[in-house]
Protein backbone atom coordinates (compact mmCIF):
# COMPACT_ATOMS: atom_id res chain seq x y z
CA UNK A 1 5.29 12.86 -9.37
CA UNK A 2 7.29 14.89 -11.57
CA UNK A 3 7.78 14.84 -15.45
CA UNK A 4 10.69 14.73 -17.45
CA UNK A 5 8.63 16.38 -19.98
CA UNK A 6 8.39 20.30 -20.11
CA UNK A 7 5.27 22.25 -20.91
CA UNK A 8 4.30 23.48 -24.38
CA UNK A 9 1.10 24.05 -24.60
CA UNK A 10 -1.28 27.07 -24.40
CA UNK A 11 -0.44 29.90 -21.78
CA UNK A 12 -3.81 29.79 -20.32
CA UNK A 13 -4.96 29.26 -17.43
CA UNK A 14 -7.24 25.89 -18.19
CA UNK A 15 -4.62 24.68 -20.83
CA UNK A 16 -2.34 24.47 -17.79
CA UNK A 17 -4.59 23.14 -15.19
CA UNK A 18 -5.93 20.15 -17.66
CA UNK A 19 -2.24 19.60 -18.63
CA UNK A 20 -1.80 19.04 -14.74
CA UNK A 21 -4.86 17.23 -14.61
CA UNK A 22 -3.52 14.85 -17.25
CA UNK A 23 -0.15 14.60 -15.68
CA UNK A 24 -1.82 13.63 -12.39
CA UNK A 25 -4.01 10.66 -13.38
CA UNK A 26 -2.31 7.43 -13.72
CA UNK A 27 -1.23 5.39 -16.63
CA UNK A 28 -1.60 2.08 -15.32
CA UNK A 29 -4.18 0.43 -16.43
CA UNK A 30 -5.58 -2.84 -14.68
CA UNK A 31 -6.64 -5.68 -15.86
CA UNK A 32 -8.09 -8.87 -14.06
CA UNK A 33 -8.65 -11.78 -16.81
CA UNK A 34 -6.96 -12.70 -19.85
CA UNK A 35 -9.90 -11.28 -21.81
CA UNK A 36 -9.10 -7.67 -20.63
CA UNK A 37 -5.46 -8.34 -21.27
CA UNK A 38 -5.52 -8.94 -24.80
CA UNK A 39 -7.91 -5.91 -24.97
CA UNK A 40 -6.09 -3.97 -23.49
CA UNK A 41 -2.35 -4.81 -25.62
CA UNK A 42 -4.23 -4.30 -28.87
CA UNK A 43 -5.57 -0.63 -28.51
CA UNK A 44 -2.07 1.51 -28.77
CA UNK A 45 0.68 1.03 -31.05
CA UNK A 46 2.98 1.80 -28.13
CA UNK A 47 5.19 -0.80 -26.21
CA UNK A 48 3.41 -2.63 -24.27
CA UNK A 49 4.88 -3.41 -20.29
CA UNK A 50 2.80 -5.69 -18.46
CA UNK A 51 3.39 -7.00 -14.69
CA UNK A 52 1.59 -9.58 -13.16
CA UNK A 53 0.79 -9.16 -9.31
CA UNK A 54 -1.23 -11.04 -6.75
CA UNK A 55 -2.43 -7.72 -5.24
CA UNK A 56 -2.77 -4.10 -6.12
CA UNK A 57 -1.09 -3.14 -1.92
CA UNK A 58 2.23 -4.66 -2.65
CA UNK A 59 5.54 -2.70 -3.15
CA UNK A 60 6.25 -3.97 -6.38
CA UNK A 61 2.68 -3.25 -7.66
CA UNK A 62 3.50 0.44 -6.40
CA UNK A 63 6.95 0.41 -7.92
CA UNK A 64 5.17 -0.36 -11.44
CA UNK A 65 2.58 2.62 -10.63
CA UNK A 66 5.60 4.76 -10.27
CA UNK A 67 7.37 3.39 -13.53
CA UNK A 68 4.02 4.02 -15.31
CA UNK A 69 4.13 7.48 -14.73
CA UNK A 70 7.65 7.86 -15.34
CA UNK A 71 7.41 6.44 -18.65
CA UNK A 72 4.03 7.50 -19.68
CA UNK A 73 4.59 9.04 -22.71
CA UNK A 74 6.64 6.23 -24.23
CA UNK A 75 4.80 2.67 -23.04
CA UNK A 76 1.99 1.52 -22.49
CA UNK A 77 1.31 0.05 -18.52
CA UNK A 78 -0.84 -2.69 -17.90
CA UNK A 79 -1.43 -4.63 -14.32
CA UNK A 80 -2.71 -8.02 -14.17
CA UNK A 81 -4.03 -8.07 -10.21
CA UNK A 82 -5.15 -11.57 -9.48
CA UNK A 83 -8.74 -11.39 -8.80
């Protein structure tokens, strides 16, 4: 997925490919008890955007992915997936 964000780092070779690297992994982290929610809320002092979903196959649990890595510099993702 593309970023909004534009490159600034070292003009090297592995600066750019673990920039890409970084860019590619997602954001969304999942969670499937209350236990690992709290956890998980706590660690960053960034927003916080959590969606609850039954399954991690749906469309809106992909939707979320998406909106994770859109806005992965500015929130924090988290996924409840029913167990």
């Amino acid at each position: 997925m593309a970023t909004k964000r534009e490159y600034r780092g070292a003009r090297s070779v592995d600066a750019f490919v673990a920039y890409i690297k970084d860019q590619a992994t997602s954001r969304l982290r999942v969670v499937h008890d209350n236990s690992q929610l709290v956890q998980a809320g706590l660690e960053n002092k960034k927003r916080n955007i959590v969606g609850f979903f039954h399954a991690d196959q749906t469309e809106n649990y992909k939707v979320f992915d998406k909106l994770a890595s859109l806005l992965r510099d500015s929130c924090n993702f988290i996924a409840a997936v029913s167990p």
